[in-house]
N, C-alpha and C. Protein backbone atom coordinates (compact mmCIF):
# COMPACT_ATOMS: atom_id res chain seq x y z
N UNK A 1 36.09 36.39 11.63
CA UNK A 1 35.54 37.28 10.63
C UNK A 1 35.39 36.54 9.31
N UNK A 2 34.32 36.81 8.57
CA UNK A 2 33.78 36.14 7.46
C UNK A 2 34.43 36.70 6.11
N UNK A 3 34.73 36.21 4.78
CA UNK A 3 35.77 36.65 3.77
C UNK A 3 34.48 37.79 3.02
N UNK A 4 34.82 38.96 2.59
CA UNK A 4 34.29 39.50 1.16
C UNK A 4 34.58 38.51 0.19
N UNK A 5 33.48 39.27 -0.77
CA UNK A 5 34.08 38.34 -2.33
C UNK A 5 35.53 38.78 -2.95
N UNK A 6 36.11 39.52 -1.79
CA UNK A 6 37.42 39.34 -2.82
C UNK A 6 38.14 38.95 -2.29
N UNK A 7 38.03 37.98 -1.61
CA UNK A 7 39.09 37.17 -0.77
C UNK A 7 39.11 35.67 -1.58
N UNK A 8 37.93 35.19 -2.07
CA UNK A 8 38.03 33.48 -2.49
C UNK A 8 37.67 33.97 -4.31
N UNK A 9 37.85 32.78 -4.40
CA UNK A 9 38.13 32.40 -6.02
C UNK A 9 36.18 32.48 -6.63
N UNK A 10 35.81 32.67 -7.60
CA UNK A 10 34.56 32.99 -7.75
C UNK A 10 33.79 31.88 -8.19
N UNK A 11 34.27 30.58 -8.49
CA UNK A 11 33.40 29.48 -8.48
C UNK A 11 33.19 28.98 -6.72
N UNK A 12 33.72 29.80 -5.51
CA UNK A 12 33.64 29.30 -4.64
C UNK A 12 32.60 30.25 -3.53
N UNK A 13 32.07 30.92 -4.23
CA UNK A 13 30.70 31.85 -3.84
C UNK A 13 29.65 30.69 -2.91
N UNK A 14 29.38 29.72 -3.92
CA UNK A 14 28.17 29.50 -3.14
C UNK A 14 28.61 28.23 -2.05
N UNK A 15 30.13 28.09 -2.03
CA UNK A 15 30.74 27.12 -0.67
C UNK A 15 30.80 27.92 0.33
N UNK A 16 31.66 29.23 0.36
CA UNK A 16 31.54 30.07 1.46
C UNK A 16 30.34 30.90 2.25
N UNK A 17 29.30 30.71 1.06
CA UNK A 17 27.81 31.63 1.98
C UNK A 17 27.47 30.36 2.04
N UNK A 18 27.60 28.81 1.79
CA UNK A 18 26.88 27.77 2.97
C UNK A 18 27.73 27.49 4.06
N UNK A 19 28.88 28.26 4.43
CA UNK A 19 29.23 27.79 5.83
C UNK A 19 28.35 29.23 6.76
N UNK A 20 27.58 28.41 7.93
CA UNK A 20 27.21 29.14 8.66
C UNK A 20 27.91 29.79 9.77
N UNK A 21 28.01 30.92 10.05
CA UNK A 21 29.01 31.34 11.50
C UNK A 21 30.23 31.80 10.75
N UNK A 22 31.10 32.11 12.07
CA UNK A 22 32.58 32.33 11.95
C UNK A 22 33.63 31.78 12.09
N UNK A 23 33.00 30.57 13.27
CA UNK A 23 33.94 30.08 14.04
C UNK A 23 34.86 28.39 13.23
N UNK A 24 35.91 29.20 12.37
CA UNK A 24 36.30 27.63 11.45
C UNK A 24 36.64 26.51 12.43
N UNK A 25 37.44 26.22 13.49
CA UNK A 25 37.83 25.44 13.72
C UNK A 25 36.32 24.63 14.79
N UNK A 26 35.32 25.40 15.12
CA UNK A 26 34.35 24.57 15.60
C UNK A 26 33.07 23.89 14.56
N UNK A 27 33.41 25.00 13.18
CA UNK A 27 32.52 24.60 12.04
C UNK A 27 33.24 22.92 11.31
N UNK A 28 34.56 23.26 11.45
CA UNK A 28 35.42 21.59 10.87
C UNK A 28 34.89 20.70 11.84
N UNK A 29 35.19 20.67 13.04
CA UNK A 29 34.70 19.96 14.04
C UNK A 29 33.49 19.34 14.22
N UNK A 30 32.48 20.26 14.63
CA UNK A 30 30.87 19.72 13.57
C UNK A 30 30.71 19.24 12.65
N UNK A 31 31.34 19.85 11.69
CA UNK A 31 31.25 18.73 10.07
C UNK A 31 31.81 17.47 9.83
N UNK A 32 32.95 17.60 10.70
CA UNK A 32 33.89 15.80 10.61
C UNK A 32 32.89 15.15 11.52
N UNK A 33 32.45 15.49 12.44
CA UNK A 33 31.55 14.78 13.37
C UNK A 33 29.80 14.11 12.51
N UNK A 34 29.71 15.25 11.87
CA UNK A 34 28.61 14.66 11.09
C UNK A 34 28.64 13.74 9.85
N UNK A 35 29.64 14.58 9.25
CA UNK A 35 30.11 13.67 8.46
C UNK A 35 30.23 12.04 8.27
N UNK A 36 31.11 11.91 9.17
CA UNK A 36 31.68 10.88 9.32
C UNK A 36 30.15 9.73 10.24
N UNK A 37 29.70 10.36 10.86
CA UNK A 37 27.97 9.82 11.17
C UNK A 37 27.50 9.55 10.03
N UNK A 38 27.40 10.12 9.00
CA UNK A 38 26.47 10.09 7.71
C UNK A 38 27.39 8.62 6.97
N UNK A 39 28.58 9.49 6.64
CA UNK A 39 29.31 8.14 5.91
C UNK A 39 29.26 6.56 6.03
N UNK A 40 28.94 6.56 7.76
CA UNK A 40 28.78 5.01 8.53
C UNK A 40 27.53 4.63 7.77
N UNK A 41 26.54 5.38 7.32
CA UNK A 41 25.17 5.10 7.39
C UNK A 41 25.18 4.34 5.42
N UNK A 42 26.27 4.74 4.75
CA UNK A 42 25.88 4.40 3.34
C UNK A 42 26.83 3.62 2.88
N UNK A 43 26.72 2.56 1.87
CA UNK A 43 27.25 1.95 1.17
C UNK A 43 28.43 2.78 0.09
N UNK A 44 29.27 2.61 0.03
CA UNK A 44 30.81 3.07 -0.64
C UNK A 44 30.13 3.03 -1.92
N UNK A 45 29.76 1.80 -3.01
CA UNK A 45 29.50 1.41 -4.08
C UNK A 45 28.43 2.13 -4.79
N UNK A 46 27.48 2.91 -3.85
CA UNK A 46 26.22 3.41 -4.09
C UNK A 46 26.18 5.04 -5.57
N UNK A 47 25.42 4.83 -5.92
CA UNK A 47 25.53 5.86 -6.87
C UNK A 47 24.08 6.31 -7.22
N UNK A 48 23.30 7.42 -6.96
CA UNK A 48 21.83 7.95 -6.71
C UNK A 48 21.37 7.78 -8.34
N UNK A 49 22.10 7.94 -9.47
CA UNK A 49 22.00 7.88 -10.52
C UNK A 49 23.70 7.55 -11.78
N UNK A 50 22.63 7.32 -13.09
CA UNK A 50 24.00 6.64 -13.60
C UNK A 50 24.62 8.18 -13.77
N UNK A 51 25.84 7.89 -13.81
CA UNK A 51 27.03 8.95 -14.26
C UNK A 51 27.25 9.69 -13.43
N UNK A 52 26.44 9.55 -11.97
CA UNK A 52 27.30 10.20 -11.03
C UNK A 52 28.32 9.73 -10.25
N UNK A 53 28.55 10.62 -9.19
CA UNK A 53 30.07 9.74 -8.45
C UNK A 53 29.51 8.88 -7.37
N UNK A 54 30.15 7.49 -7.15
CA UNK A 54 29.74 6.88 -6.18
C UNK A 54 30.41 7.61 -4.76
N UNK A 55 29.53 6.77 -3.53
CA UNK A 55 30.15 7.76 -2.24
C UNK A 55 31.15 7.85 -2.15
N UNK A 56 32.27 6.54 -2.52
CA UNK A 56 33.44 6.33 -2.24
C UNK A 56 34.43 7.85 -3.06
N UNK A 57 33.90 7.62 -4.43
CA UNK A 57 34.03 9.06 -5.48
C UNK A 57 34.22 9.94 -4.54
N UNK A 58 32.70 10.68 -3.71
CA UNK A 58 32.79 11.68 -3.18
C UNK A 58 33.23 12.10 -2.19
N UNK A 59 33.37 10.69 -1.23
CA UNK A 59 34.64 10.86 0.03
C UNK A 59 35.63 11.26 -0.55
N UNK A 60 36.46 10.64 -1.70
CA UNK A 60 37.91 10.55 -2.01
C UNK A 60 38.12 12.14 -3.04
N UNK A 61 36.98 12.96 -3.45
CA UNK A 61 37.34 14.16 -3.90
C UNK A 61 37.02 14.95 -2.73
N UNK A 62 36.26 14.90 -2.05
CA UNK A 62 36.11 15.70 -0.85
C UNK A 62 38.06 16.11 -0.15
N UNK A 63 38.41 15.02 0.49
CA UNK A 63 39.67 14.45 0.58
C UNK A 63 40.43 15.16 -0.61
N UNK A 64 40.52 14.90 -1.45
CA UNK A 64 41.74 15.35 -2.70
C UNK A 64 41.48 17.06 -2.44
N UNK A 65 40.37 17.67 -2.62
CA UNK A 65 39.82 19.33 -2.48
C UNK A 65 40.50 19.58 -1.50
N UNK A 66 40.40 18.89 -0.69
CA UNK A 66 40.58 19.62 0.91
C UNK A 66 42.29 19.73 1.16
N UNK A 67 42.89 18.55 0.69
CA UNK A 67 44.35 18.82 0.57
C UNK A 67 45.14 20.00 -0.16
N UNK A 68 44.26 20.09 -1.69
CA UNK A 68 44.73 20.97 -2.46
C UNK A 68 44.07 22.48 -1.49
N UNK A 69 43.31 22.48 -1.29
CA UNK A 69 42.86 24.12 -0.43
C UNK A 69 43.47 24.33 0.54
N UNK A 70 43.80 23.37 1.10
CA UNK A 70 45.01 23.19 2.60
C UNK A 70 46.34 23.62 1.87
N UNK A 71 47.17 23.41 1.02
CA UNK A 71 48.21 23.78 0.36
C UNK A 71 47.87 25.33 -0.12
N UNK A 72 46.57 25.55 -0.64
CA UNK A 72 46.71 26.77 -1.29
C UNK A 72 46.66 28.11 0.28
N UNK A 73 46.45 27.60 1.14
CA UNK A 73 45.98 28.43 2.70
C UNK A 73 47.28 28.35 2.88
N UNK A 74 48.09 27.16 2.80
CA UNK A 74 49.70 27.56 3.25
C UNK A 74 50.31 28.44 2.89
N UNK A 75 50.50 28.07 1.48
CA UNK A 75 51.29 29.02 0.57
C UNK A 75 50.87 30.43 0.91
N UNK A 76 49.00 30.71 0.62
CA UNK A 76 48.98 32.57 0.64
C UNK A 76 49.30 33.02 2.16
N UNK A 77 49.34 32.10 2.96
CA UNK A 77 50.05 32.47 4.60
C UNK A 77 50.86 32.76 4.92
N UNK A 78 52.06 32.17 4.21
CA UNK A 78 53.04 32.29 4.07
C UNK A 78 53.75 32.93 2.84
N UNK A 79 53.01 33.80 2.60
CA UNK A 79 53.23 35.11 1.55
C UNK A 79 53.79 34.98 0.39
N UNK A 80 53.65 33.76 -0.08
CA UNK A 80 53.85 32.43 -1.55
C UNK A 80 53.02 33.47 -2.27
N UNK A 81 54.32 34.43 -3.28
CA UNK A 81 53.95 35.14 -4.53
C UNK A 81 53.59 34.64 -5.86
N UNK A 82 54.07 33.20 -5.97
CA UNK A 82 54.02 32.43 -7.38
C UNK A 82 52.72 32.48 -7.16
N UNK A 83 51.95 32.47 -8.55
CA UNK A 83 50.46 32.20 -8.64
C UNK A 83 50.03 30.32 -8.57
N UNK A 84 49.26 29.98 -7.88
CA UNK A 84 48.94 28.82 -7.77
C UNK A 84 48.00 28.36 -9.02
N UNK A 85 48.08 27.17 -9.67
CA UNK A 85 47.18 26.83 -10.59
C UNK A 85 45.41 26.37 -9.99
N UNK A 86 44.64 26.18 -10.90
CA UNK A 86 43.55 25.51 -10.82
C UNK A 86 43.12 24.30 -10.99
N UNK A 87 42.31 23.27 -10.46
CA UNK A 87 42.27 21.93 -11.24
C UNK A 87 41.56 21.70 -11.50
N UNK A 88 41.23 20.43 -12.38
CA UNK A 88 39.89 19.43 -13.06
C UNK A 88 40.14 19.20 -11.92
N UNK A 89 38.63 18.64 -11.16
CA UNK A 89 38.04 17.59 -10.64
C UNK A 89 37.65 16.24 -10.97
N UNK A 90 37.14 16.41 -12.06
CA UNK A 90 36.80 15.55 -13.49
C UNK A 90 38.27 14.29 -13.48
N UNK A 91 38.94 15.14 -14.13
CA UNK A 91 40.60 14.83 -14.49
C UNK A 91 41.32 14.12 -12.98
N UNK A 92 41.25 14.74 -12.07
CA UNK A 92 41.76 14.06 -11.10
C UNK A 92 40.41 12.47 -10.55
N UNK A 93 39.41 12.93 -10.71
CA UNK A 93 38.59 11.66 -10.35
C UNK A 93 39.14 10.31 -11.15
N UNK A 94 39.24 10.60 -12.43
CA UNK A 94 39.21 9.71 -13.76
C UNK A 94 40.59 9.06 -13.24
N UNK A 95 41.80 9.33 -12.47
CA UNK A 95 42.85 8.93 -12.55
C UNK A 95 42.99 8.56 -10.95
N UNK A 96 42.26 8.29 -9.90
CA UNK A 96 41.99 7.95 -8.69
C UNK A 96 41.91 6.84 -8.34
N UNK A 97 41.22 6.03 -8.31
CA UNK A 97 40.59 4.71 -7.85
C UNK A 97 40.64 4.71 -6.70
N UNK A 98 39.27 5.78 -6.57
CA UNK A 98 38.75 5.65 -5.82
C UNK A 98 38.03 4.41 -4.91
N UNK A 99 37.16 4.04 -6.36
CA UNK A 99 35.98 2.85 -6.21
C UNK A 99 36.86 1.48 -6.25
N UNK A 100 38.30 1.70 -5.99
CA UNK A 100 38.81 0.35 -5.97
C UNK A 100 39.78 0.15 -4.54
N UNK A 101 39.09 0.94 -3.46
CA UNK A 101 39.76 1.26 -2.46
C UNK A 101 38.59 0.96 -1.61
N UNK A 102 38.53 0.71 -0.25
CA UNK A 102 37.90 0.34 0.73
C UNK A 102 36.88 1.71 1.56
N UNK A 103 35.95 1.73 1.39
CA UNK A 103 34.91 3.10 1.96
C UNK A 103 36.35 3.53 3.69
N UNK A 104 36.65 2.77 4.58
CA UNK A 104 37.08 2.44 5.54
C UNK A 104 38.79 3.47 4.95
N UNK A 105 39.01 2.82 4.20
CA UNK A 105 39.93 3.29 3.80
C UNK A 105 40.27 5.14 3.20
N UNK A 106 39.25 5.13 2.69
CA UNK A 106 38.82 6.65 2.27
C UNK A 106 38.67 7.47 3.24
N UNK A 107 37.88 6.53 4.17
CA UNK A 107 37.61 7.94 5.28
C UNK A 107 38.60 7.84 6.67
N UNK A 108 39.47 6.85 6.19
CA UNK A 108 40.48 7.30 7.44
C UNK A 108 41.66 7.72 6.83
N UNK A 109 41.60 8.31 5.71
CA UNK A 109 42.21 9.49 4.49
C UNK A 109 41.91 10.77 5.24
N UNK A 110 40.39 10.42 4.85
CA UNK A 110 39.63 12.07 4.73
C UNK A 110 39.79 12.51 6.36
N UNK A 111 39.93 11.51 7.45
CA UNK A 111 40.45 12.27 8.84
C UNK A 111 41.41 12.54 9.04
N UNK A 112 42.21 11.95 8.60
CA UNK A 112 43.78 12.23 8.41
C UNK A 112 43.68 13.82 7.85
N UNK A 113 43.48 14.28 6.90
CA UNK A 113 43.09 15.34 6.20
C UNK A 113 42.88 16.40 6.92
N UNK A 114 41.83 15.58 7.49
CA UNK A 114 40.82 16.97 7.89
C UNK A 114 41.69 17.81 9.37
N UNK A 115 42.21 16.94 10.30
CA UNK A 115 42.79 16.77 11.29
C UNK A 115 43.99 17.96 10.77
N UNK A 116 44.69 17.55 9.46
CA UNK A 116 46.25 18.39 9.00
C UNK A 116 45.55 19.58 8.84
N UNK A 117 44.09 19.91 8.18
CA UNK A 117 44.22 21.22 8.08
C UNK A 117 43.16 21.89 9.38
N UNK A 118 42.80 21.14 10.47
CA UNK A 118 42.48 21.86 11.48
C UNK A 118 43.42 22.72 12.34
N UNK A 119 44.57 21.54 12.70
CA UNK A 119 46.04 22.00 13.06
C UNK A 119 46.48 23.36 12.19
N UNK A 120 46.75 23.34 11.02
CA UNK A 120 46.88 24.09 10.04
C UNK A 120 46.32 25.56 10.38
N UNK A 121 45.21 25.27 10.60
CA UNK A 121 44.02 27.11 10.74
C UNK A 121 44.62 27.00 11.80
N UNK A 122 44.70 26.38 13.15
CA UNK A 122 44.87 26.61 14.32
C UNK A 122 46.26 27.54 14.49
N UNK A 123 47.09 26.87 13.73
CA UNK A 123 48.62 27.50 13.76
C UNK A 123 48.67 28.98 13.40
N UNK A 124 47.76 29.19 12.59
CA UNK A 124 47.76 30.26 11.86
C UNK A 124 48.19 31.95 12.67
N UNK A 125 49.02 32.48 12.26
CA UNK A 125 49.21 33.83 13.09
C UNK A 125 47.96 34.91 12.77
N UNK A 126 47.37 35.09 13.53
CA UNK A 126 46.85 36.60 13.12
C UNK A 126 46.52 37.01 12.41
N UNK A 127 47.87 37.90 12.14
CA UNK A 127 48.28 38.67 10.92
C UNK A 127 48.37 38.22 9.17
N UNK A 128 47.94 36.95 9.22
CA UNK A 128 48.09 36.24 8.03
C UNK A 128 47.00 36.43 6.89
N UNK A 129 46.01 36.57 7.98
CA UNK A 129 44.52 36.32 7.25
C UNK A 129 44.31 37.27 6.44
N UNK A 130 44.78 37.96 6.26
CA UNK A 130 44.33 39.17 5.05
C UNK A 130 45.33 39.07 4.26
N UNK A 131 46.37 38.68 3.77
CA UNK A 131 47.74 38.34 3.00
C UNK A 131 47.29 38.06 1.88
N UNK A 132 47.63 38.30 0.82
CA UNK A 132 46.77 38.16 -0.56
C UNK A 132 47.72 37.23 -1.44
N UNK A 133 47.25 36.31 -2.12
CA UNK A 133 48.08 35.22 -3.00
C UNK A 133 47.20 35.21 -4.25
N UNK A 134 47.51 34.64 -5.07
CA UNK A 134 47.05 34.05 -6.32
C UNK A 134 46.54 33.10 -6.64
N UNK A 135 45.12 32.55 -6.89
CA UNK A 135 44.78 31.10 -7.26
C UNK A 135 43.59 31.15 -8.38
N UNK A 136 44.07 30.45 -8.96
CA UNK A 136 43.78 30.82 -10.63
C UNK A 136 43.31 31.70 -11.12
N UNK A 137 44.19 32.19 -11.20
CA UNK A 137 44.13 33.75 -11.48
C UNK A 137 43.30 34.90 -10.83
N UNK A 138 42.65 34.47 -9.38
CA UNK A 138 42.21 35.48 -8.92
C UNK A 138 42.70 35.67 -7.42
N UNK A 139 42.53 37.09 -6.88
CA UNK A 139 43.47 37.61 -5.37
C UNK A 139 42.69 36.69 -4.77
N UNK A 140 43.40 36.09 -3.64
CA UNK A 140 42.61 35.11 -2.42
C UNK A 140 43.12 35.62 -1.30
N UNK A 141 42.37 35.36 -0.40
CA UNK A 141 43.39 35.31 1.37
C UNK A 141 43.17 34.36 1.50
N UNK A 142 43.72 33.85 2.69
CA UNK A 142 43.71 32.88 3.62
C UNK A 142 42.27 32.39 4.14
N UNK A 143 41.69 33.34 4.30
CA UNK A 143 40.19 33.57 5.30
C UNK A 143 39.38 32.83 4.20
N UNK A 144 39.51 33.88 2.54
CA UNK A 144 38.61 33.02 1.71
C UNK A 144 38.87 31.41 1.33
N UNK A 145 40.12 31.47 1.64
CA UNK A 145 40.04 29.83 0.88
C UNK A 145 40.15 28.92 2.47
N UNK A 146 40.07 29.31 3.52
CA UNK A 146 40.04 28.28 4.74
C UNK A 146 38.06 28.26 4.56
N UNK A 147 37.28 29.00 4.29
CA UNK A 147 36.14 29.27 4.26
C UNK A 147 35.78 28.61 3.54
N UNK A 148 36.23 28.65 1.94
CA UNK A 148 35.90 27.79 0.71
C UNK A 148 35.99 26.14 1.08
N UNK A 149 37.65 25.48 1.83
CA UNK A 149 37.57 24.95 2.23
C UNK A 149 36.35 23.92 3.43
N UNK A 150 36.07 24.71 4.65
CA UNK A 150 34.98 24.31 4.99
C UNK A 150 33.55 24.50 4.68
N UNK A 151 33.69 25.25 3.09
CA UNK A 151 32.14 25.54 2.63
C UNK A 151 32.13 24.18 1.55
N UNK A 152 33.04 23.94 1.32
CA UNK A 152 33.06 22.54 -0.01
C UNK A 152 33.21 21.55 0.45
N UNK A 153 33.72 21.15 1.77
CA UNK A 153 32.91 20.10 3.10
C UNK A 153 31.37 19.54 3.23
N UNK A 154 31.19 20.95 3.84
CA UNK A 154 29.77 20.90 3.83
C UNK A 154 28.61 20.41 2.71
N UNK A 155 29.29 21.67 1.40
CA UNK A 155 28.82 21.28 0.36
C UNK A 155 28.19 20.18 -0.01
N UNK A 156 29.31 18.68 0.16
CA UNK A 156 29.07 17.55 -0.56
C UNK A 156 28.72 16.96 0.66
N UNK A 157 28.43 16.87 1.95
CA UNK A 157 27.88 16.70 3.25
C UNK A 157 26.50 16.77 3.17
N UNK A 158 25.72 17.37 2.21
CA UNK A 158 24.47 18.10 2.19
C UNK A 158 23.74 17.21 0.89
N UNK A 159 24.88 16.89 -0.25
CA UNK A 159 24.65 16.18 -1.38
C UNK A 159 24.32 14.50 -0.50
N UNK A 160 25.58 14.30 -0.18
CA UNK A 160 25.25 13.16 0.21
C UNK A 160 24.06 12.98 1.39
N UNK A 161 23.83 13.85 2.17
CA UNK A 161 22.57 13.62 3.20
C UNK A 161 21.23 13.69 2.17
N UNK A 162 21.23 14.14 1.13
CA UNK A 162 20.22 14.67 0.57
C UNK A 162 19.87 13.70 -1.04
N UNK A 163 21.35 12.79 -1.67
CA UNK A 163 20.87 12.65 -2.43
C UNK A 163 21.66 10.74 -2.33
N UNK A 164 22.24 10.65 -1.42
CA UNK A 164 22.83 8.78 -1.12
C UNK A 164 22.32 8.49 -0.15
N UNK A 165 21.50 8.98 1.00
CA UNK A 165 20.92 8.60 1.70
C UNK A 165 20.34 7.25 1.38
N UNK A 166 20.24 6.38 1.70
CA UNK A 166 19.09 5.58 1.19
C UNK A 166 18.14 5.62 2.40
N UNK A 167 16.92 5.48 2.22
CA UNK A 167 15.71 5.45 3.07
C UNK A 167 15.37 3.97 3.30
């Protein structure tokens, strides 16, 4: 079953209406599969324009997102009342080094990753998915932020097919 808007956080609207379907653990599956096809195809160093993030950048926040949304799915699962904070992206890029790490290296991060929070949904009881938590300052479930999660996958899956491609 697919989240209402009052399940995910509201900058995460347009991650959850680009995952297509219901099915999360075959939608992760498809996406690491493509993904990781696409990634083989581009240079780490590459950057479509100045001041954006190079791929390596966008592997290694893809990766950082996905951990922090994987923690925030634990916690509201496990009926974690403390309110969870929000983060820079910005702020965490700037303090990364990324671009001083090996493309190879990033993305056998980002499977590592992806793998903890497939296990993760898989484990999941039932009864969890509607459980309501706190993340920056707005009600979440589980459903919305495993959704947000594989909608902000995709997301930058779509950037990079669309804008590091090189031809």
């Amino acid at each position: 079953m697919r989240p209402d808007e009052t399940e995910y956080v509201h900058w995460a609207k347009p991650y959850v209406e680009g995952v297509e379907g219901s099915d999360l653990l075959g939608i992760l599956s498809n996406h690491t599969k493509d993904y990781l096809a696409l990634i083989s195809r581009l240079d780490g160093s590459y950057s479509y324009a100045p001041g954006k993030w190079t791929v390596k950048e966008v592997v290694g926040h893809v990766t950082d997102t996905e951990r922090i949304l994987a923690y925030r799915l634990l916690c509201v699962a496990r009926n974690e009342q403390t309110p969870l904070p929000g983060f820079d992206q910005d702020e965490y890029l700037a303090f990364s080094g990324f671009n001083d790490r090996s493309l190879a290296d990033l993305v056998a991060e980002f499977e590592a990753v992806r793998e903890a929070s497939v296990l993760l949904i898989r484990s999941l009881p039932a009864d969890c998915w509607s459980r309501r938590g706190t993340v920056s300052g707005c009600s979440v479930t589980p459903r919305g932020i495993a959704f947000t999660l594989a909608g902000h996958g995709c997301h930058h899956y779509r950037i990079l097919r669309d804008k590091y491609l090189q031809v």
